[in-house]
N, C-alpha and C. Protein backbone atom coordinates (compact mmCIF):
# COMPACT_ATOMS: atom_id res chain seq x y z
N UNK A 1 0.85 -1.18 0.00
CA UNK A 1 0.00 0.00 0.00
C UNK A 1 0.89 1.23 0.00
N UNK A 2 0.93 2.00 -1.07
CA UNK A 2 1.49 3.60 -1.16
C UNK A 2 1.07 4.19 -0.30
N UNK A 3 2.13 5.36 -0.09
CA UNK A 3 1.58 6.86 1.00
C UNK A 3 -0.26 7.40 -0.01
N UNK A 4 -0.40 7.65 -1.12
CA UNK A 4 -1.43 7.34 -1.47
C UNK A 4 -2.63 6.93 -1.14
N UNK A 5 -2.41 5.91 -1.51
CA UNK A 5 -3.10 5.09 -0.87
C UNK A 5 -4.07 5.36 0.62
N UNK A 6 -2.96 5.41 1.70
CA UNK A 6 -2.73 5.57 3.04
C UNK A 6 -3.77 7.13 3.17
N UNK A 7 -3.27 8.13 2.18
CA UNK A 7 -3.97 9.10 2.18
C UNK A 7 -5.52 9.54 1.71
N UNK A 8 -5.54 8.52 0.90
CA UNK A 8 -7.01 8.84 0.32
C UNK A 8 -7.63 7.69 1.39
N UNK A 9 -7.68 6.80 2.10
CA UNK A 9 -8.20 6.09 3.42
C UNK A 9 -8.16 7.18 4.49
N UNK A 10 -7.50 7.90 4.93
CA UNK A 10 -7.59 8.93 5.72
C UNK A 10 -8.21 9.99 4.90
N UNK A 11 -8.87 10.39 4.00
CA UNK A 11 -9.22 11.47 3.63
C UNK A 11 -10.93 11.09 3.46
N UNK A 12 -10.85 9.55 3.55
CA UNK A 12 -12.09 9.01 3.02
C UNK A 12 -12.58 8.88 1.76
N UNK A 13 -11.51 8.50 0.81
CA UNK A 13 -11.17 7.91 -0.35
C UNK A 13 -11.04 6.66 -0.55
N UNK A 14 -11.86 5.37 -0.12
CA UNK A 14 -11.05 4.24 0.33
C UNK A 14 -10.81 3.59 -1.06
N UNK A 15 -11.59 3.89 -2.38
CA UNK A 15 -11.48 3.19 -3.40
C UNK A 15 -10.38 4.05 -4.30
N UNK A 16 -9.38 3.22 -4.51
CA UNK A 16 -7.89 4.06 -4.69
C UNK A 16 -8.09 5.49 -5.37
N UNK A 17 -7.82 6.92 -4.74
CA UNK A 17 -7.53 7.94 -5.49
C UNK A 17 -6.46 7.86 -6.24
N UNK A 18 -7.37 8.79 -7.57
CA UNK A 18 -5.65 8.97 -8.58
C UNK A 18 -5.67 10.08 -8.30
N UNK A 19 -4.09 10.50 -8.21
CA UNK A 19 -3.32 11.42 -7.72
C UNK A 19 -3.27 12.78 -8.59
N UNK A 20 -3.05 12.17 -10.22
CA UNK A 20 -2.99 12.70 -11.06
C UNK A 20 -4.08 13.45 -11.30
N UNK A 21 -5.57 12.71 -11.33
CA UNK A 21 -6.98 13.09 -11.43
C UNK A 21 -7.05 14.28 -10.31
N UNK A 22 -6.37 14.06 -9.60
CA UNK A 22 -7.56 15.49 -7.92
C UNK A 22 -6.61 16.60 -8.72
N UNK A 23 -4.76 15.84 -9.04
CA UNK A 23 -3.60 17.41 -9.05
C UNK A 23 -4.59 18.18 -9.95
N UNK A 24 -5.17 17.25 -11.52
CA UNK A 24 -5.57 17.86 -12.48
C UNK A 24 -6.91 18.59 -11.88
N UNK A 25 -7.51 18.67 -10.94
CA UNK A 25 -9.16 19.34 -10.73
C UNK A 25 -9.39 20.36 -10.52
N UNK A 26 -10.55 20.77 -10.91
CA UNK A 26 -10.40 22.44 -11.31
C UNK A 26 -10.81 23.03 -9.23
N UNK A 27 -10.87 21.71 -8.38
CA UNK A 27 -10.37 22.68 -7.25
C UNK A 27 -8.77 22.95 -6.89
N UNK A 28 -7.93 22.16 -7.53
CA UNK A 28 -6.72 22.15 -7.73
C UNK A 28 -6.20 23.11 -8.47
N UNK A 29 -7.02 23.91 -9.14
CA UNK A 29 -6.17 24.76 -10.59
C UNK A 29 -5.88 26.11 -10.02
N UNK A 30 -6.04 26.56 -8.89
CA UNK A 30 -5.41 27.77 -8.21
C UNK A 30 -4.69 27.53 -7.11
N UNK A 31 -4.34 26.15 -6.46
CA UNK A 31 -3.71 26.22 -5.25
C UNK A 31 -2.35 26.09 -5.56
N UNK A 32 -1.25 26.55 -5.20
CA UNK A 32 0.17 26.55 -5.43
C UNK A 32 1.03 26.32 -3.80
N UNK A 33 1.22 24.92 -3.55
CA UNK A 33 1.74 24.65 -2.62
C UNK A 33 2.72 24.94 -2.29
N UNK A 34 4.18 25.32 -3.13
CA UNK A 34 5.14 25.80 -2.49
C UNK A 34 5.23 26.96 -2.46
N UNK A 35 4.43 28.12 -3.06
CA UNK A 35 5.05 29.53 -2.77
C UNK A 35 3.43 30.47 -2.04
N UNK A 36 4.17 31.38 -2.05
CA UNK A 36 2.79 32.11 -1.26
C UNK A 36 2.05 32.63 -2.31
N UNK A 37 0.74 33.01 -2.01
CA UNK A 37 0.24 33.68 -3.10
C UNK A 37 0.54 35.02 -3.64
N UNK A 38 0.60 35.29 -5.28
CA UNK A 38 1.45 36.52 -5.96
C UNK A 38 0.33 37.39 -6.08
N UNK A 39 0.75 38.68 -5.97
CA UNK A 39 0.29 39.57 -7.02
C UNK A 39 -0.48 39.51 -8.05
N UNK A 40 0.20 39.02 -9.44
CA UNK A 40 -0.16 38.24 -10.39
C UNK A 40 0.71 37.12 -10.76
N UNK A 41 0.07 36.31 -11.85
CA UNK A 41 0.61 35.22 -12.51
C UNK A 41 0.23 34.99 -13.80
N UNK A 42 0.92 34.69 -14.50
CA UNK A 42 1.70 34.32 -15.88
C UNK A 42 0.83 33.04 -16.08
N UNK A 43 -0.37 32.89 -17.16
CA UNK A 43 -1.31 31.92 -17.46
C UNK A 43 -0.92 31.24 -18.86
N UNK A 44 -0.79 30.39 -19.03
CA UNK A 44 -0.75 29.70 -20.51
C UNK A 44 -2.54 29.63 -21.17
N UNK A 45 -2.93 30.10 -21.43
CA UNK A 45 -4.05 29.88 -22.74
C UNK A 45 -4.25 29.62 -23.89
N UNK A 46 -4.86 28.50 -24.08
CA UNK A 46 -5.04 28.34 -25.94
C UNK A 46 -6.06 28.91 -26.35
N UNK A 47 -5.73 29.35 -27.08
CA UNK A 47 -7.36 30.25 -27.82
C UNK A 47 -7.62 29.52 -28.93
N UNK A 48 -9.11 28.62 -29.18
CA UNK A 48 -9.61 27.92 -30.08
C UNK A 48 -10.88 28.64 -31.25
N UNK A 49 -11.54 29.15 -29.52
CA UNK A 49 -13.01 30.00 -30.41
C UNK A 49 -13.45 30.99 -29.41
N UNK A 50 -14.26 31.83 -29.74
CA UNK A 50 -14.69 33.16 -29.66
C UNK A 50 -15.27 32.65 -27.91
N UNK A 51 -15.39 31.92 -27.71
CA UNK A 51 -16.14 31.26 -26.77
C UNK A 51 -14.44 31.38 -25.39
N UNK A 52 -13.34 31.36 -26.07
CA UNK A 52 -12.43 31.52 -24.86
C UNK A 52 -12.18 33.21 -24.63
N UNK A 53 -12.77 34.01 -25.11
CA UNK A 53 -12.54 35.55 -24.55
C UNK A 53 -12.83 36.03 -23.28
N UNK A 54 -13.66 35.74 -22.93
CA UNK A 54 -14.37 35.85 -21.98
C UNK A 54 -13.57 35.72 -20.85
N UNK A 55 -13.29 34.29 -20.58
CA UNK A 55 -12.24 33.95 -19.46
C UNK A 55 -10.60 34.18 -19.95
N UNK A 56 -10.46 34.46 -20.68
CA UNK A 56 -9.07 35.38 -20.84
C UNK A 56 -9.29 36.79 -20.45
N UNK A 57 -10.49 37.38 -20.75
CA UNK A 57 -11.04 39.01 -20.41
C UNK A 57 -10.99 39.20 -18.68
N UNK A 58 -11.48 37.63 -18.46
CA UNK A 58 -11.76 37.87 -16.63
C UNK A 58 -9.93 37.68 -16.22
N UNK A 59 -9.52 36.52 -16.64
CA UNK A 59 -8.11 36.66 -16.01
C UNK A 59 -6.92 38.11 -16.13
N UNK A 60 -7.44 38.56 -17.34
CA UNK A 60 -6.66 39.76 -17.32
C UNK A 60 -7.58 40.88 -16.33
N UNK A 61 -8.46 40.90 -16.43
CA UNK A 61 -8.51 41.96 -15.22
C UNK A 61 -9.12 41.22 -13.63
N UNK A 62 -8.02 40.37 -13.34
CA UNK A 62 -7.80 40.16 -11.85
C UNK A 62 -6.35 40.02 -12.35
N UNK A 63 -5.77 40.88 -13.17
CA UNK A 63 -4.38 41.22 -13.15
C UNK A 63 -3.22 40.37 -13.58
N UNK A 64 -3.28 39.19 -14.08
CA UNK A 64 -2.75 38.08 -14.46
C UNK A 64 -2.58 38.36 -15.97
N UNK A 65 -1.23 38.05 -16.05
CA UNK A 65 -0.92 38.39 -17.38
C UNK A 65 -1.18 36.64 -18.44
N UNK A 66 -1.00 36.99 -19.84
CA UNK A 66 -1.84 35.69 -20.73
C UNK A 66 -0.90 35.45 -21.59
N UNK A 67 -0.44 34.26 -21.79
CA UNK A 67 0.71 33.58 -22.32
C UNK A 67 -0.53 32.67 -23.85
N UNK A 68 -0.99 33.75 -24.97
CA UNK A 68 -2.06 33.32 -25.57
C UNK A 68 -1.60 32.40 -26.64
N UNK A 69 -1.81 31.17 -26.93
CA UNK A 69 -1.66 30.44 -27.87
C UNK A 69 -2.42 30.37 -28.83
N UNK A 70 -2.21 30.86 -30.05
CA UNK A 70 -3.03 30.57 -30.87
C UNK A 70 -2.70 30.09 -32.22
N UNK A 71 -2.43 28.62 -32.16
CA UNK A 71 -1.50 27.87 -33.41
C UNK A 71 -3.19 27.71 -33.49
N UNK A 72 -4.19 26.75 -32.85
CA UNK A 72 -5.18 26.19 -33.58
C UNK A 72 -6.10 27.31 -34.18
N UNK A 73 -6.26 28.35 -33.97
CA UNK A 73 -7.11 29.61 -34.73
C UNK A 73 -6.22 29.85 -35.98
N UNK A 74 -4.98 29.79 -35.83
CA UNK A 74 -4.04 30.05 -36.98
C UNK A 74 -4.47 29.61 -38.67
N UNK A 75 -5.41 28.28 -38.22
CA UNK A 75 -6.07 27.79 -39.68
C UNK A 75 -6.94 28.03 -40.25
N UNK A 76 -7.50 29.51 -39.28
CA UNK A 76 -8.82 29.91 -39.29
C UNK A 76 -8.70 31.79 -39.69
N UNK A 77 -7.85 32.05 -40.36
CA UNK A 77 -7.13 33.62 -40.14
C UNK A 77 -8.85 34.40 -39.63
N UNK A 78 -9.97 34.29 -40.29
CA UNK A 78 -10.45 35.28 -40.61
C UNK A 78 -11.21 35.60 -39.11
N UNK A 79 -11.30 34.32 -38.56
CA UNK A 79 -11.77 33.80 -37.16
C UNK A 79 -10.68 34.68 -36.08
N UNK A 80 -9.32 34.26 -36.62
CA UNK A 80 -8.26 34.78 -35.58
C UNK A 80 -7.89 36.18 -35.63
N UNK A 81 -8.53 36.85 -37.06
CA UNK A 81 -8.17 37.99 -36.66
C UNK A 81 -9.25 38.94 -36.02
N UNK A 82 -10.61 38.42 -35.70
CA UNK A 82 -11.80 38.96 -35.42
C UNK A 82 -11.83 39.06 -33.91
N UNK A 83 -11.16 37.78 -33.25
CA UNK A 83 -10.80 37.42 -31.76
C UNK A 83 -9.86 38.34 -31.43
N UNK A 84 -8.55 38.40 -31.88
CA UNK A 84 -7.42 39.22 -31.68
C UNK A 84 -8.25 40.61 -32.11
N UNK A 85 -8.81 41.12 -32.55
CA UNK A 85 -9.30 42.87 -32.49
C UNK A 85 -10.40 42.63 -31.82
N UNK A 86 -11.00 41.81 -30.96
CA UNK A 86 -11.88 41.91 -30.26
C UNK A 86 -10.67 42.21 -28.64
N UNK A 87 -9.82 41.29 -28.49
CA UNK A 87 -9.11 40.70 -27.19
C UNK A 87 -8.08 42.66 -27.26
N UNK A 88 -7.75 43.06 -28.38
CA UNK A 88 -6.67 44.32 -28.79
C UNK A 88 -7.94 45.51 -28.21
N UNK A 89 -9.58 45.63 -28.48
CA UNK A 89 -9.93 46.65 -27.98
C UNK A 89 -9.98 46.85 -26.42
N UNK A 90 -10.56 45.50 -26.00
CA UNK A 90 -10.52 45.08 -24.59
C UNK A 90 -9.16 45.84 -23.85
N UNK A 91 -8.13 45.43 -24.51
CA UNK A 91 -6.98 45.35 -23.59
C UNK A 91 -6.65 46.97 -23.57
N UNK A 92 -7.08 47.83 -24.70
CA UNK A 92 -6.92 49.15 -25.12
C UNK A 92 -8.23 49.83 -23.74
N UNK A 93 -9.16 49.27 -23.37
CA UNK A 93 -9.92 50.15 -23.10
C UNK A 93 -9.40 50.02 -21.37
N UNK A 94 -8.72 48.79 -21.13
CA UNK A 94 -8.24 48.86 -19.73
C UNK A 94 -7.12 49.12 -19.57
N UNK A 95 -6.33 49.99 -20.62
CA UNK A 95 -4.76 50.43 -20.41
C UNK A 95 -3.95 49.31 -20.41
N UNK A 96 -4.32 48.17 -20.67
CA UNK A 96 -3.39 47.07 -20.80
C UNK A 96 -2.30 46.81 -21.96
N UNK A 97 -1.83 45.61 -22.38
CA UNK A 97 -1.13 45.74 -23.57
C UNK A 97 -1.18 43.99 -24.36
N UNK A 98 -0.97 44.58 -25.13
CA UNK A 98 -1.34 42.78 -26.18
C UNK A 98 0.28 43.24 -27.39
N UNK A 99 0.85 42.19 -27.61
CA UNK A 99 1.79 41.66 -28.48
C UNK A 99 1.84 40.67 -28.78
N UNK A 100 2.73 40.74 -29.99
CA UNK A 100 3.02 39.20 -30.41
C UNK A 100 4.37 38.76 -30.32
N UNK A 101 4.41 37.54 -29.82
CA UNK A 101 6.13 37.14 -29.33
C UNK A 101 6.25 36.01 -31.01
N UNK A 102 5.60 35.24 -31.66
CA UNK A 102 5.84 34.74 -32.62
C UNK A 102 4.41 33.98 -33.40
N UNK A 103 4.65 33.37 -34.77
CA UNK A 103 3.39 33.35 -35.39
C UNK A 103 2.10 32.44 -34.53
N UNK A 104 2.59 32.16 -33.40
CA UNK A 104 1.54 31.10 -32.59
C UNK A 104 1.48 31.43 -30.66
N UNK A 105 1.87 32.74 -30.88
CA UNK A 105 1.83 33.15 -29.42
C UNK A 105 1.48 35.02 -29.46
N UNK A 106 0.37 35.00 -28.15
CA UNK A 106 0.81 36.69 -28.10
C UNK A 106 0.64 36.53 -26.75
N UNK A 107 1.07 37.73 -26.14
CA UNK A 107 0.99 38.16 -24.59
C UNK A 107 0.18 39.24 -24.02
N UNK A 108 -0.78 39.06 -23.16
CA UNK A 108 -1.77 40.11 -23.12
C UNK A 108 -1.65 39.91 -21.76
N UNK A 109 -1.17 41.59 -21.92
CA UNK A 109 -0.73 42.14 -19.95
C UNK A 109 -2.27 42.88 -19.18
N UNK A 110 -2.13 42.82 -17.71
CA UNK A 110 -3.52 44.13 -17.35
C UNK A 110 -3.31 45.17 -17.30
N UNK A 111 -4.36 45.89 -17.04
CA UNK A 111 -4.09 47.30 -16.52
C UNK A 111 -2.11 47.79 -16.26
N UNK A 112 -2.06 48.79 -16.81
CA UNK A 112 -0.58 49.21 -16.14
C UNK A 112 0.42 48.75 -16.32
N UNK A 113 0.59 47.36 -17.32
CA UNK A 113 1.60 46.47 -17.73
C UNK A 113 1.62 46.88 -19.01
N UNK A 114 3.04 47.34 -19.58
CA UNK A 114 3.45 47.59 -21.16
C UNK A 114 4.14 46.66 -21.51
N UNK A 115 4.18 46.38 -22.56
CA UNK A 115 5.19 45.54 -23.46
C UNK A 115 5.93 46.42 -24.33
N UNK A 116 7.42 46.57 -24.38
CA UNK A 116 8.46 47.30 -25.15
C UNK A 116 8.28 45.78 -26.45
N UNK A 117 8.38 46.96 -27.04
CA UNK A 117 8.19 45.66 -28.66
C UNK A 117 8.96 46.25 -29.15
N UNK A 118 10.11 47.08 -29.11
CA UNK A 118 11.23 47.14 -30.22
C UNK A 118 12.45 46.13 -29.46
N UNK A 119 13.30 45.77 -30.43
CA UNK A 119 14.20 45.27 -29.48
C UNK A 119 15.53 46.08 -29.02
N UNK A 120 16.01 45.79 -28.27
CA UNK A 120 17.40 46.90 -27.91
C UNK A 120 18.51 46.22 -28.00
N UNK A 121 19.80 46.53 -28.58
CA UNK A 121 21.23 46.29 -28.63
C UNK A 121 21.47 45.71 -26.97
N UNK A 122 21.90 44.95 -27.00
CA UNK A 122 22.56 43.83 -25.83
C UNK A 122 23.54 44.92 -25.06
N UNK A 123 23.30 45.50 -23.60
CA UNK A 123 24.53 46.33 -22.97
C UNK A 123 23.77 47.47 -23.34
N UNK A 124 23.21 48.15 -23.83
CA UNK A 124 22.63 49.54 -24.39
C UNK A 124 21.98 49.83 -22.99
């Protein structure tokens, strides 16, 4: 019998918990056991359909910046560019900032967060 094991019997789990299943649960998807809680945090998002704005709109304004993926809209330009000037007014009307780091990623900061998009000489 695993520590596991041992734990989901004390938790009142007696029919084996997977470990993997609770880490993955969406009461699991904000707790961060080793550090204290931040300020903000740095989210990975895939953006598929018009249907993920919303909760990218709410995470950026509780201040969390958006690590936006968007290879699967990529096959869809006319789709991806309607989302991206929807997600670009949003971020404009809360002083935020949206860029693109490469053809399948952009970064969308909150309130008060800029992105320098030129690049600068190394030591400058």
């Amino acid at each position: 019998m695993g520590i596991f094991d041992k734990l989901g019997q004390t938790f009142g789990s007696g029919k084996g918990m997977n470990i993997e299943d609770y880490m993955n649960s969406a009461e699991m998807e904000d707790v961060d056991l080793l550090h204290e809680p931040a300020d903000m945090y740095i989210k990975p998002v895939t953006l598929t359909s018009e249907r993920d704005v919303e909760p990218i709109e709410a995470e950026v304004s509780k201040k969390n910046i958006i690590l936006l993926d968007i290879s699967e809209l990529n096959k869809r330009p006319t789709t991806r560019n309607t989302i991206i000037s929807s997600l670009k007014a949003y971020v404009e009307k809360i002083n935020g900032d949206i860029g693109q780091i490469d053809e399948n990623r952009l970064l969308i900061t909150p309130t008060k967060v800029k992105i320098i998009k030129r690049k600068k000489a190394a030591g400058k």
